[in-house]
C-alpha atoms as a PDB file:
ATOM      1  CA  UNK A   1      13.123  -6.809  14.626  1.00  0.00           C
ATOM      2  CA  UNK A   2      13.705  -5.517  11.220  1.00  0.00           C
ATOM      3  CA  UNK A   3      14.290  -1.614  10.781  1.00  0.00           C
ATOM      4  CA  UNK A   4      11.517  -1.566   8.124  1.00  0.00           C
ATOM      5  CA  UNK A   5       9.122  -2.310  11.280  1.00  0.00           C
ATOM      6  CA  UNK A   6      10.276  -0.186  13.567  1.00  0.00           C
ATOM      7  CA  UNK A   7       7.436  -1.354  16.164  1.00  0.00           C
ATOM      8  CA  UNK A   8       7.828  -3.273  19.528  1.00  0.00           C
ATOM      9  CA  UNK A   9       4.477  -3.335  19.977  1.00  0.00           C
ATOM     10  CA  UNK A  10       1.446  -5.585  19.091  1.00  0.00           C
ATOM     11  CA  UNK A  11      -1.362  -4.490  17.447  1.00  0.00           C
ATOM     12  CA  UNK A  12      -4.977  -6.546  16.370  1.00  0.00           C
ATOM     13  CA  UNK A  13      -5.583  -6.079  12.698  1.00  0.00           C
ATOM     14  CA  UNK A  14      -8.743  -3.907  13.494  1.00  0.00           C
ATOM     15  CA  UNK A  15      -6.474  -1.462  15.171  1.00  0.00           C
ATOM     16  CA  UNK A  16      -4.211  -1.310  12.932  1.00  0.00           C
ATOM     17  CA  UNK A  17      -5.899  -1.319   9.312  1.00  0.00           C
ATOM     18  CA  UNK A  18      -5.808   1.852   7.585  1.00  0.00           C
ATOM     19  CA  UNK A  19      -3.623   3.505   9.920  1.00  0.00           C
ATOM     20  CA  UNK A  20       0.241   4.171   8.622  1.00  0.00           C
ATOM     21  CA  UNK A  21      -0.087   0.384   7.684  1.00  0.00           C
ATOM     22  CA  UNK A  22       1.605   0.059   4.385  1.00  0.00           C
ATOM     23  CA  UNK A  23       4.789   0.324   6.750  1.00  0.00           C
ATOM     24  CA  UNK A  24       3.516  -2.573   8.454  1.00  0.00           C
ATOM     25  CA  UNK A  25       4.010  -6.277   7.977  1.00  0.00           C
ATOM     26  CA  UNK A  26       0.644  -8.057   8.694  1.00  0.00           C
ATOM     27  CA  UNK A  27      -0.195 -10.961  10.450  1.00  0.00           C
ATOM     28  CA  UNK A  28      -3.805 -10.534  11.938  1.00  0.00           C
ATOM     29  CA  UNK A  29      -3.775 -10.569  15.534  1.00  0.00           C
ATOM     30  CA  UNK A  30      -0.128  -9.956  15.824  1.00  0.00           C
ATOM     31  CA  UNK A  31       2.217  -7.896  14.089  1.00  0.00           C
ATOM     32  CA  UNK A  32       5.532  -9.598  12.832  1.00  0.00           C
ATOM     33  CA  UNK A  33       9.101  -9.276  10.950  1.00  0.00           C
ATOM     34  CA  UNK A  34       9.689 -11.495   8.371  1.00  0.00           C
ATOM     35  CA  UNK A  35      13.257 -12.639   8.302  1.00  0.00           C
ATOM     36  CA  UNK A  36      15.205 -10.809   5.343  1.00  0.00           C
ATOM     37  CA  UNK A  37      17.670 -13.915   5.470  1.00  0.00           C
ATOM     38  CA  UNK A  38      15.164 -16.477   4.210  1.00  0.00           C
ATOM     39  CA  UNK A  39      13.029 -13.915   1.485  1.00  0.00           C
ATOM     40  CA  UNK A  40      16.472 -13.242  -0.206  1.00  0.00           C
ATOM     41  CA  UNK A  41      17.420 -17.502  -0.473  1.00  0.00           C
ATOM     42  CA  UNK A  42      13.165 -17.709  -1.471  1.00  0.00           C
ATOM     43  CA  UNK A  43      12.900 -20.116  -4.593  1.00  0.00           C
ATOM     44  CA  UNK A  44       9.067 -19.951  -6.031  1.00  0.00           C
ATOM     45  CA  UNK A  45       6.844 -22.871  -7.740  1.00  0.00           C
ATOM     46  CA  UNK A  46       3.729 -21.668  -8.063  1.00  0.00           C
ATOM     47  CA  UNK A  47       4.974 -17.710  -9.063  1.00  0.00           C
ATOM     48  CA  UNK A  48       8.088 -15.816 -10.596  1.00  0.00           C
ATOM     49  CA  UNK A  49       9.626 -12.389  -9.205  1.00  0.00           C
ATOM     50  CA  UNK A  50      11.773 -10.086 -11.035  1.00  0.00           C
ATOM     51  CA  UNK A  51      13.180  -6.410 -11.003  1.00  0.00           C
ATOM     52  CA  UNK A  52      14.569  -4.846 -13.602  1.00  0.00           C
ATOM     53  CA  UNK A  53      17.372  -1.947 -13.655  1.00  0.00           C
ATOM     54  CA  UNK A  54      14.258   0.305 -13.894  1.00  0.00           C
ATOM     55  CA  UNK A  55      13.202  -1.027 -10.001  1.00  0.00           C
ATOM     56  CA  UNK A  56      10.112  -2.331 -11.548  1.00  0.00           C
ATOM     57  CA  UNK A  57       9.287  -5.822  -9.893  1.00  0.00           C
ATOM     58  CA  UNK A  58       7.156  -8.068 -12.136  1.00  0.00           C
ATOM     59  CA  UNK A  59       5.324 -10.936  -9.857  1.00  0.00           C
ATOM     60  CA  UNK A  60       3.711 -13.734 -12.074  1.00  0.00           C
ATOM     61  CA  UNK A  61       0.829 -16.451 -11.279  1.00  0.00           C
ATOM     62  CA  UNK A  62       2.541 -19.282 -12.578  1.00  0.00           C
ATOM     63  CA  UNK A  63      -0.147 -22.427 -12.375  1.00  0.00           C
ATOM     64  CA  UNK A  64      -1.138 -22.177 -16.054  1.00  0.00           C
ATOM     65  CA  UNK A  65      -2.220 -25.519 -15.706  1.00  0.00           C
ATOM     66  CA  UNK A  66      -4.685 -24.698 -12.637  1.00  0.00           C
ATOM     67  CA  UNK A  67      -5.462 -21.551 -14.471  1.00  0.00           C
ATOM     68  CA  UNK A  68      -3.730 -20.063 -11.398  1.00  0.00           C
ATOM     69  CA  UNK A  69      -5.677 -20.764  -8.712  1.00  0.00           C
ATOM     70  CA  UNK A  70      -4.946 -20.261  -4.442  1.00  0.00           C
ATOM     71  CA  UNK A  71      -3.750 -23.123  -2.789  1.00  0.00           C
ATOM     72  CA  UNK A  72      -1.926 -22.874   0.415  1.00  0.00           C
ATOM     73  CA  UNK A  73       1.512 -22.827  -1.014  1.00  0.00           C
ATOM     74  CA  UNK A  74       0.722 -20.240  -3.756  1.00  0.00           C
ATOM     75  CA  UNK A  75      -0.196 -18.105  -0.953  1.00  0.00           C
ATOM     76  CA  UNK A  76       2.332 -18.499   0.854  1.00  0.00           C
ATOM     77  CA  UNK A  77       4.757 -17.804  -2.039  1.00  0.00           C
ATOM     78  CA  UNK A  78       2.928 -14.667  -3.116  1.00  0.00           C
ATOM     79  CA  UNK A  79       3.173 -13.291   0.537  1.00  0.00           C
ATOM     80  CA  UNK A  80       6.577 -14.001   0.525  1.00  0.00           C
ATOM     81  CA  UNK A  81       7.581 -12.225  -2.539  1.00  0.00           C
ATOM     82  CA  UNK A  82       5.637  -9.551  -1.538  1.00  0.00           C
ATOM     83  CA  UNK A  83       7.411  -9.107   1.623  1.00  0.00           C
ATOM     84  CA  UNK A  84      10.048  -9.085   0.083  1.00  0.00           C
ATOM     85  CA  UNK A  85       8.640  -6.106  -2.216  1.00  0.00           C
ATOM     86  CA  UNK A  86       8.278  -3.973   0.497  1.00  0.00           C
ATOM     87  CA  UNK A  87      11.695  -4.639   2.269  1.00  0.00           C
ATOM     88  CA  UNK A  88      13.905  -3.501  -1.573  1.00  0.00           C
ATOM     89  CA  UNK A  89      14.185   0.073  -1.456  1.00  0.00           C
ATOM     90  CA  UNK A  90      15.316  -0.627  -5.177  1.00  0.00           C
ATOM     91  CA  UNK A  91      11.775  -1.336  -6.137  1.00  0.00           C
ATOM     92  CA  UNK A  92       9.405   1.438  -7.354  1.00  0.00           C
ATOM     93  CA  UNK A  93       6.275  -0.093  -8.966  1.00  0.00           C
ATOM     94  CA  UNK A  94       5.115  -3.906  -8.829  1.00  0.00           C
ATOM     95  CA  UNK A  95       3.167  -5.234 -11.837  1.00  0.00           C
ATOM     96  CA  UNK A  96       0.844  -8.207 -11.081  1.00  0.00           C
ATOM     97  CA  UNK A  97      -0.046 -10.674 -14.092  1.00  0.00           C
ATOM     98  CA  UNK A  98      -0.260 -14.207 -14.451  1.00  0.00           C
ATOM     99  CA  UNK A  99       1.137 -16.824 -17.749  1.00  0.00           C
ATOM    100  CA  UNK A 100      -1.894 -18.882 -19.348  1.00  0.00           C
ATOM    101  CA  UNK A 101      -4.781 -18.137 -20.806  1.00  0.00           C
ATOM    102  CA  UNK A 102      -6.549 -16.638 -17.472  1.00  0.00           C
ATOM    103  CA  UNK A 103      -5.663 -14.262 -15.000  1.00  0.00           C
ATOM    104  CA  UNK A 104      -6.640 -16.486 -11.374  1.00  0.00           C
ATOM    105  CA  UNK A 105      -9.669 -18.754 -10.751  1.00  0.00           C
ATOM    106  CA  UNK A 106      -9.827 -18.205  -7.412  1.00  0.00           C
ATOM    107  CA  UNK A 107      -9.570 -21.126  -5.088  1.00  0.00           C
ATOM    108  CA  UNK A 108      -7.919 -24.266  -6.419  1.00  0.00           C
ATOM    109  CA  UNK A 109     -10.352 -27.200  -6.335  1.00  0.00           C
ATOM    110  CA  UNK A 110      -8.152 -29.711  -4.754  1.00  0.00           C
ATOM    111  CA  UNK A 111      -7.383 -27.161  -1.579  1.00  0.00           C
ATOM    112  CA  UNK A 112     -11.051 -26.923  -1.126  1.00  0.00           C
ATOM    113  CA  UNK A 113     -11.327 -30.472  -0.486  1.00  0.00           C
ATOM    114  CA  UNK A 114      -8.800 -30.415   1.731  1.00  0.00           C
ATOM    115  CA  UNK A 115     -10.904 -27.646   3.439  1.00  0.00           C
ATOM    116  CA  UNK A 116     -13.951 -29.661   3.654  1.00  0.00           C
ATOM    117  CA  UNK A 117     -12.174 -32.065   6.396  1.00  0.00           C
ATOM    118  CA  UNK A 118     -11.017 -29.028   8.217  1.00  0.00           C
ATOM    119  CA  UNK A 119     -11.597 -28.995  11.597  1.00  0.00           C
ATOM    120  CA  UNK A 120     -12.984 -24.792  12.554  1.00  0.00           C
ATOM    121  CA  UNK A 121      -9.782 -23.826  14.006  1.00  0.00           C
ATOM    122  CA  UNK A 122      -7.768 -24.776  11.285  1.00  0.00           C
ATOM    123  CA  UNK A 123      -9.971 -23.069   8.816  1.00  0.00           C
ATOM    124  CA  UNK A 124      -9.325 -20.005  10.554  1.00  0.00           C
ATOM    125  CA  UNK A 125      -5.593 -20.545  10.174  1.00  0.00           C
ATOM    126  CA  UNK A 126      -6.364 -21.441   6.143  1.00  0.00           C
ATOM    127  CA  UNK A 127      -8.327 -17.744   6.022  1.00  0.00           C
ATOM    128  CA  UNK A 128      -6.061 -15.966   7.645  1.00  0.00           C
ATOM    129  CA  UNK A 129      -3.153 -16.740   5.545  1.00  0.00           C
ATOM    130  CA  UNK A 130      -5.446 -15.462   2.609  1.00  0.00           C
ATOM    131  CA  UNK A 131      -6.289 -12.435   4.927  1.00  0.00           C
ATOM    132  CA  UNK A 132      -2.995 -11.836   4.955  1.00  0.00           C
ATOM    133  CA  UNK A 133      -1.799 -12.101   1.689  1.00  0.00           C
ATOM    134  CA  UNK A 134      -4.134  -9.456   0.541  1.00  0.00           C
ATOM    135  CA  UNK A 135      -3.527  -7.498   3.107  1.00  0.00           C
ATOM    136  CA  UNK A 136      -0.259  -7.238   2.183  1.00  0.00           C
ATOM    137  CA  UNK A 137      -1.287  -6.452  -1.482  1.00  0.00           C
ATOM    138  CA  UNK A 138      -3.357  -3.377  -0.758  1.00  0.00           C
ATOM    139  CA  UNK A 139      -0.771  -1.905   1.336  1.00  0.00           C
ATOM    140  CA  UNK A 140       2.583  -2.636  -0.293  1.00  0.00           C
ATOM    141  CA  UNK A 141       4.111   1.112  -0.333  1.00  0.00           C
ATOM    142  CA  UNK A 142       5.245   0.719  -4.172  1.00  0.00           C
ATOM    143  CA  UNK A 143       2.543   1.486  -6.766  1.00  0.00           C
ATOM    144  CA  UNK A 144       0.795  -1.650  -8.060  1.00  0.00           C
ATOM    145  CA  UNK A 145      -0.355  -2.311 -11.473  1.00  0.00           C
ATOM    146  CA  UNK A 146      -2.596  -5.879 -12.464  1.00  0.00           C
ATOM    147  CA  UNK A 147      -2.757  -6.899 -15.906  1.00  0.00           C
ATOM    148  CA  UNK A 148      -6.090  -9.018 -16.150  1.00  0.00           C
ATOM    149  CA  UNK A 149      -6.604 -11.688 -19.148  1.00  0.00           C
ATOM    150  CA  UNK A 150      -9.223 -14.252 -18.959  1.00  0.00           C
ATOM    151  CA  UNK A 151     -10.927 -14.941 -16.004  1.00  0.00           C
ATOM    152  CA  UNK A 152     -10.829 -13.150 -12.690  1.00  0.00           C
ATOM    153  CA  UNK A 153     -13.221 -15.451 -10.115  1.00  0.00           C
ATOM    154  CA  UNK A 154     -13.287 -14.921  -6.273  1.00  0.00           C
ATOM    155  CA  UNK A 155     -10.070 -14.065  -5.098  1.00  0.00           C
ATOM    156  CA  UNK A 156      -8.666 -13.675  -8.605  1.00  0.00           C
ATOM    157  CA  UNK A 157     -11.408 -10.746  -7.636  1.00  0.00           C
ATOM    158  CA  UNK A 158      -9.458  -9.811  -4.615  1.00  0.00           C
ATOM    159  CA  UNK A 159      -6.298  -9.684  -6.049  1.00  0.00           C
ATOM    160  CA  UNK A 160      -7.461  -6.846  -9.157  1.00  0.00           C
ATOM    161  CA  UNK A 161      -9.177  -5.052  -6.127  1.00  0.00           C
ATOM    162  CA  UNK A 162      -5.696  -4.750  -3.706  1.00  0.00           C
ATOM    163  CA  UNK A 163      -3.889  -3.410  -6.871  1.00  0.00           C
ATOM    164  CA  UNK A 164      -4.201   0.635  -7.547  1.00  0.00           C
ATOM    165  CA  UNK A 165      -4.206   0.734 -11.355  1.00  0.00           C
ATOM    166  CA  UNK A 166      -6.247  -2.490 -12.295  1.00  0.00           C
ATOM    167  CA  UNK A 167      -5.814  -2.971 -17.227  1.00  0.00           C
ATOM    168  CA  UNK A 168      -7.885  -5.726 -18.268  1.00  0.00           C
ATOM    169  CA  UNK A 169      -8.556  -7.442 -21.939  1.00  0.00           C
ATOM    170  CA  UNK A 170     -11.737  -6.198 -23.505  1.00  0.00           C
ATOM    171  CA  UNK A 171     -12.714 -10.280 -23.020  1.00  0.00           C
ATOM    172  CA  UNK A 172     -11.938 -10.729 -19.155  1.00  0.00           C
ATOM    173  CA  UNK A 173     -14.777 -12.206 -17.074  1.00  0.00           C
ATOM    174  CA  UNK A 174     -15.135 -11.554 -13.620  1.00  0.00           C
ATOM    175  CA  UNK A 175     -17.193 -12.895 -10.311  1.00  0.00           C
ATOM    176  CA  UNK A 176     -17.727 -13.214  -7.129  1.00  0.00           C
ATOM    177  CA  UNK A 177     -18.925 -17.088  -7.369  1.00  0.00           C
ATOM    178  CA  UNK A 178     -18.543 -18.297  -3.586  1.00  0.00           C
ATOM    179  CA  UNK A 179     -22.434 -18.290  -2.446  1.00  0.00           C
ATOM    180  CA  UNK A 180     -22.119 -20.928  -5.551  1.00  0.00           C
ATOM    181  CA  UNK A 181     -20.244 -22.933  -3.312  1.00  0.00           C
ATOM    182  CA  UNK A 182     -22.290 -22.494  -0.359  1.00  0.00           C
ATOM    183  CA  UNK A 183     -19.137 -20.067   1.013  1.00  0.00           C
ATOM    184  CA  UNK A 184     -18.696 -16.031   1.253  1.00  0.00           C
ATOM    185  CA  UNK A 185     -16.655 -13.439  -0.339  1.00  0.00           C
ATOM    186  CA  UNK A 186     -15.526 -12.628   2.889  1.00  0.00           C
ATOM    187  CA  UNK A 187     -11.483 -12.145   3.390  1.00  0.00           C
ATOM    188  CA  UNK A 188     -11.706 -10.037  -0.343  1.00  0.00           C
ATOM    189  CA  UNK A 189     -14.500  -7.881   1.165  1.00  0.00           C
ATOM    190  CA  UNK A 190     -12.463  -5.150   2.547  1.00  0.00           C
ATOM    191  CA  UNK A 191     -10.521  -4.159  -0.611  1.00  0.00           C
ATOM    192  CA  UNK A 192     -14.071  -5.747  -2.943  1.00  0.00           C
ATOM    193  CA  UNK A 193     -16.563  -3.090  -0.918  1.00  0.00           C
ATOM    194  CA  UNK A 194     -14.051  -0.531  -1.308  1.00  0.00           C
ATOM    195  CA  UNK A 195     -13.489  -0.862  -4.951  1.00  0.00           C
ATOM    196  CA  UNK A 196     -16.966  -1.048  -6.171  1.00  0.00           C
ATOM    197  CA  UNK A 197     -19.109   0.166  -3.373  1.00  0.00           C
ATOM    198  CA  UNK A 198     -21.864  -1.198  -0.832  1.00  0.00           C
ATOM    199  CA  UNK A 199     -25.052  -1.199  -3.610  1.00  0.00           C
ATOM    200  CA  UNK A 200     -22.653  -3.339  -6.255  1.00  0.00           C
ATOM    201  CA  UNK A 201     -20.882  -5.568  -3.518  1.00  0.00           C
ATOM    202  CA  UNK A 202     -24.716  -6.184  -2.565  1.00  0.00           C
ATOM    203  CA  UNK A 203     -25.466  -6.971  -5.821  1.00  0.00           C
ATOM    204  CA  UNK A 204     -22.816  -9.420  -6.916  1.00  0.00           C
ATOM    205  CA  UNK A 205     -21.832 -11.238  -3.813  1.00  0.00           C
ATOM    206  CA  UNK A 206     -25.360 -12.569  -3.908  1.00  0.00           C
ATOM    207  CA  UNK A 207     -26.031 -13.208  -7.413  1.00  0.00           C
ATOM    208  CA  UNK A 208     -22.225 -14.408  -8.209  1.00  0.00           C
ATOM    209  CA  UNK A 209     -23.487 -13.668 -11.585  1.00  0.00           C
ATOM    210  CA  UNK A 210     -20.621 -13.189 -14.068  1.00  0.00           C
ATOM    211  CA  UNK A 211     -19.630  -9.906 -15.818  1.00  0.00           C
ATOM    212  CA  UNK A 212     -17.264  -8.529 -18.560  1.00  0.00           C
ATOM    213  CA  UNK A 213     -14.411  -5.894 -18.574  1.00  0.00           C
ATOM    214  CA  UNK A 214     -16.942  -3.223 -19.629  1.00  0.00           C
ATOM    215  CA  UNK A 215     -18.989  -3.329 -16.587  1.00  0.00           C
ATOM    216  CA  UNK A 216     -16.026  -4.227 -14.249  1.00  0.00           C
ATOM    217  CA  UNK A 217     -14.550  -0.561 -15.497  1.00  0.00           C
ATOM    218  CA  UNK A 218     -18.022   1.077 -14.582  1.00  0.00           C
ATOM    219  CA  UNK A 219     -18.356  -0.356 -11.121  1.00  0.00           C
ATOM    220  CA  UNK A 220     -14.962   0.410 -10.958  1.00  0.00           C
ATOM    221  CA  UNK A 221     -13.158  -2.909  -9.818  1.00  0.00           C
ATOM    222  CA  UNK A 222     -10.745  -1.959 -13.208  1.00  0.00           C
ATOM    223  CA  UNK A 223      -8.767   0.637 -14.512  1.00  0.00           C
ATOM    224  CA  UNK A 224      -9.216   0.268 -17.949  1.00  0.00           C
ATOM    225  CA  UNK A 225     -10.473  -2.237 -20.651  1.00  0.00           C
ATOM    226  CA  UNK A 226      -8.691  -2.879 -23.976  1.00  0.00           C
ATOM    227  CA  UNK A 227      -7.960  -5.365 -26.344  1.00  0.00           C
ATOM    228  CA  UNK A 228      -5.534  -8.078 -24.985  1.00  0.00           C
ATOM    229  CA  UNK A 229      -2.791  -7.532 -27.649  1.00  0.00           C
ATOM    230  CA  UNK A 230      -2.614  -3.531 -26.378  1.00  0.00           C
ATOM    231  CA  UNK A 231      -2.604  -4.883 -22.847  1.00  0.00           C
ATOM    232  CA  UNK A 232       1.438  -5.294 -22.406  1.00  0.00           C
ATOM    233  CA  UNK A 233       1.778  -1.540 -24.265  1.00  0.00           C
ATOM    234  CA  UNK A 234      -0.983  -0.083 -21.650  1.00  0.00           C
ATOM    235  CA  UNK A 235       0.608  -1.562 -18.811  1.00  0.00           C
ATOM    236  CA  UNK A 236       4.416   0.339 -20.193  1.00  0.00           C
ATOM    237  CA  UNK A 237       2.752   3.571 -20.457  1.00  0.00           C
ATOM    238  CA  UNK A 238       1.475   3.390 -16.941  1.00  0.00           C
ATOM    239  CA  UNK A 239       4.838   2.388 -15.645  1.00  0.00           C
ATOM    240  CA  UNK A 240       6.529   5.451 -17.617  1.00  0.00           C
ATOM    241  CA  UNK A 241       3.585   7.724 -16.156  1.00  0.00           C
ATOM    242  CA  UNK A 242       4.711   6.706 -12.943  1.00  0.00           C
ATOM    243  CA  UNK A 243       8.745   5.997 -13.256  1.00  0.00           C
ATOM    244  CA  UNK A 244       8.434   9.632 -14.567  1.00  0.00           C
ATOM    245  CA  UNK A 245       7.473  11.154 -10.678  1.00  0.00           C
ATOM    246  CA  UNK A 246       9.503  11.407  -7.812  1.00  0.00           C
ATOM    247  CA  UNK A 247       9.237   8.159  -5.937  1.00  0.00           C
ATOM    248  CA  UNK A 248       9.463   8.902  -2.681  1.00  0.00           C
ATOM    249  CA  UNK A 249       6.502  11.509  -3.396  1.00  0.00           C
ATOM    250  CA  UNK A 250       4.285   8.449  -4.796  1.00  0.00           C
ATOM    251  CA  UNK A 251       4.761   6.072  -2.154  1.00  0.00           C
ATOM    252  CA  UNK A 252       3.546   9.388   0.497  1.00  0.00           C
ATOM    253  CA  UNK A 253       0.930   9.939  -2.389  1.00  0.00           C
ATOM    254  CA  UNK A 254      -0.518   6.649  -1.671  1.00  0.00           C
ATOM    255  CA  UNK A 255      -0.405   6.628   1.900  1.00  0.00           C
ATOM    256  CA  UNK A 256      -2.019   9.592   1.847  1.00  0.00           C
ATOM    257  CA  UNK A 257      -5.147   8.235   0.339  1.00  0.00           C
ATOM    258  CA  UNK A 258      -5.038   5.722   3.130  1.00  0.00           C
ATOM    259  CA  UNK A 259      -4.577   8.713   5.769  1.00  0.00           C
ATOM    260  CA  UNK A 260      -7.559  10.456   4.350  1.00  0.00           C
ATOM    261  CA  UNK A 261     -10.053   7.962   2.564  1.00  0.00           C
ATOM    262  CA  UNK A 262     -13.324   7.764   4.660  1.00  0.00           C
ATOM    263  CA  UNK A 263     -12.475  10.319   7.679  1.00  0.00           C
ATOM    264  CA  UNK A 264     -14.325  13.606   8.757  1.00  0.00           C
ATOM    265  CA  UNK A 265     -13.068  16.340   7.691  1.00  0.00           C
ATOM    266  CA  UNK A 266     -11.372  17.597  11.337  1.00  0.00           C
ATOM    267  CA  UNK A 267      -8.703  20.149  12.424  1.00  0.00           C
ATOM    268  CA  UNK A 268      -7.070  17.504  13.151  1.00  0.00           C
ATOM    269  CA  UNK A 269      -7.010  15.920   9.366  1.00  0.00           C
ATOM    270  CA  UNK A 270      -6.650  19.589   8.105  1.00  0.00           C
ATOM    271  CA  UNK A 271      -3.076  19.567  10.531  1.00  0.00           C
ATOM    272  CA  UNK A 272      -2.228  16.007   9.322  1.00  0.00           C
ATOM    273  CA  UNK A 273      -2.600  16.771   6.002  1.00  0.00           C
ATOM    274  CA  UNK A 274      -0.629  20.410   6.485  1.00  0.00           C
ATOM    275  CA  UNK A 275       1.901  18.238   7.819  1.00  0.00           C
ATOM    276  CA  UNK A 276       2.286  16.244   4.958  1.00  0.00           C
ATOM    277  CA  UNK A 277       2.699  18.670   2.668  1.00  0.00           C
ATOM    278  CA  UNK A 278       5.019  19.994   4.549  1.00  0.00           C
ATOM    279  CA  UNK A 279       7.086  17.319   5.327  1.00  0.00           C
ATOM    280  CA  UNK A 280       7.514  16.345   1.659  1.00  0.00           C
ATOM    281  CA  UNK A 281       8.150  19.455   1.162  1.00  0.00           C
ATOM    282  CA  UNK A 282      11.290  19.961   3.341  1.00  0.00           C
ATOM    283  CA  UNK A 283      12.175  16.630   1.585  1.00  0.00           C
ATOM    284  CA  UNK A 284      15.214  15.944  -0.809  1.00  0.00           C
ATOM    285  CA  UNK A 285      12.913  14.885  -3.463  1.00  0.00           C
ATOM    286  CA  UNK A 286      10.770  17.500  -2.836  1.00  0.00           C
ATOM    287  CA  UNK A 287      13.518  20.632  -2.915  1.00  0.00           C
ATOM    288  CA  UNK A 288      14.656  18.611  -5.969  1.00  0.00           C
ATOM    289  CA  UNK A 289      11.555  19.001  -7.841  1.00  0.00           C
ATOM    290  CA  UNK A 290      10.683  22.079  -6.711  1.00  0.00           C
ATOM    291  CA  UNK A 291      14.252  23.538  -8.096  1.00  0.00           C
ATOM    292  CA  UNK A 292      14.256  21.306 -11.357  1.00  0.00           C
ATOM    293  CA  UNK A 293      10.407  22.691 -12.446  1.00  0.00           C
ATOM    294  CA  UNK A 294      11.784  26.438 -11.485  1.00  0.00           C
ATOM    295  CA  UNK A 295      14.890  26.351 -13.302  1.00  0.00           C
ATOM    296  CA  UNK A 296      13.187  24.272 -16.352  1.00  0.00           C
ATOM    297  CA  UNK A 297      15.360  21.260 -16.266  1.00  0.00           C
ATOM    298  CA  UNK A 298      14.584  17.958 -15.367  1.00  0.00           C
ATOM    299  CA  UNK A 299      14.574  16.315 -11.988  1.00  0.00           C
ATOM    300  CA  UNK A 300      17.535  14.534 -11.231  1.00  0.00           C
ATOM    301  CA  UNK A 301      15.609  11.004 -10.917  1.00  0.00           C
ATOM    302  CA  UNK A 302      14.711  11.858 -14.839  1.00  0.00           C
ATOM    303  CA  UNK A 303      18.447  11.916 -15.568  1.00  0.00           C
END
């Protein structure tokens, strides 16, 4: 068991979900290590990984060609590397983009006619692997950026939603296209529903009508629009923005919007959340910060 895991015991992905799970590895219905051994000899077709000296990972959709569609192998790759993400303590922010001239087309058309000849069992298997995937995604402790050109279809959809800060070209298109197909939106849901609410889920998982950057932004599925030549510039700021905080008091940042999103208001949240405060508080980072902003230098993670 790896010591990133920490947990002996196994949990369904109902229990689990929201709860402390960004320390988790998923795989739905059981809860597994992923052996560091074979991420760190991982070779990649269908995407590239890099860090740089700043611990910012960049993770590229690399079938220009398919305009970077999901087959089974690209998903496995991504999950991999994104494992892999979550087990560096070097890395500090992930950006998401993909080479060519769009940003994912959702399912690739060949895998879907392998899916046709499916038997039910094994397209349970096929879902789950996408389940996971994005799963993975919307948890990964690190901040997560996507930088969206082109088209964004399905779970191209799924993949902008998972991310926290979502930049996308002034000309990116987006849908949810799957009733198209005679199929549902349904293993993007989760992170889709959350994103851009019940009424506009409604809305375009049954029309799978397209829409632009504009309206993406006010349903809020992205971050912000611009022109594609400002994207690369945009996405630097927002690393800088965040490279500029204390990490460790991001990555509790984010968890606690998982800890908190959608629950009652409870003594119980109200001691959770005193907790929190107090626990990053009592922190290394946090007596660093404290003592750098009342002495008026800078932290020592600026330096």
């Amino acid at each position: 068991m790896c010591s990133a895991c920490n947990n002996t015991e196994r949990n369904t992905y109902s229990e689990i979900f929201g709860v402390r799970a960004i320390a988790l590895t998923p795989n739905i219905g059981n809860w597994e290590c992923i052996d560091t051994d074979t991420l760190n000899d991982m070779t990649y077709t269908y995407i590239t990984c890099s860090t740089d000296k700043r611990g910012v990972t960049t993770v590229t959709l690399n079938r220009p060609d398919k305009h970077n569609a999901f087959n089974e192998d690209f998903i496995a790759e991504l999950s991999r590397a994104l494992d892999e993400i979550r087990q560096d303590r070097d890395c500090k922010l992930m950006v998401l983009r993909s080479n060519g001239k769009n940003f994912s087309a959702g399912a690739d058309l060949d895998w879907m006619k392998r899916m046709a000849g499916y038997t039910r069992a094994e397209n349970v298997r096929d879902a789950n692997a996408l389940a996971e995937l994005l799963y993975r995604l919307n948890f990964l402790p690190v901040p997560t950026i996507a930088r969206v050109q082109g088209a964004a279809m399905g779970g191209g959809c799924g993949l902008v939603a998972c991310c926290d800060i979502a930049l996308a070209a002034d000309t990116a298109a987006f849908a949810f296209s799957e009733v198209k197909l005679g199929l549902v939106p349904a293993t993007i849901s989760p992170y889709v529903i959350r994103a851009i609410g019940e009424k506009q889920a409604r809305r375009y998982f049954q029309t799978a009508e397209r829409f632009g950057a504009e309206r993406a932004k006010e349903i809020g599925l992205i971050s912000e629009v611009m022109d594609e030549s400002a994207l690369d510039e945009a996405v630097e700021k927002t690393i800088d923005l965040i490279l500029a905080n204390s990490s460790e008091a991001v990555k509790e940042a984010k968890q606690l919007v998982f800890d908190v999103a959608g629950k009652p208001v409870t003594p119980e949240l109200l001691q959770q959340t005193s907790e929190s405060i107090a626990n990053i508080r009592a922190s290394e980072e946090g007596k660093e910060g404290l003592s750098a902003f009342l002495e008026k230098r800078k932290p020592a993670w600026l330096k």
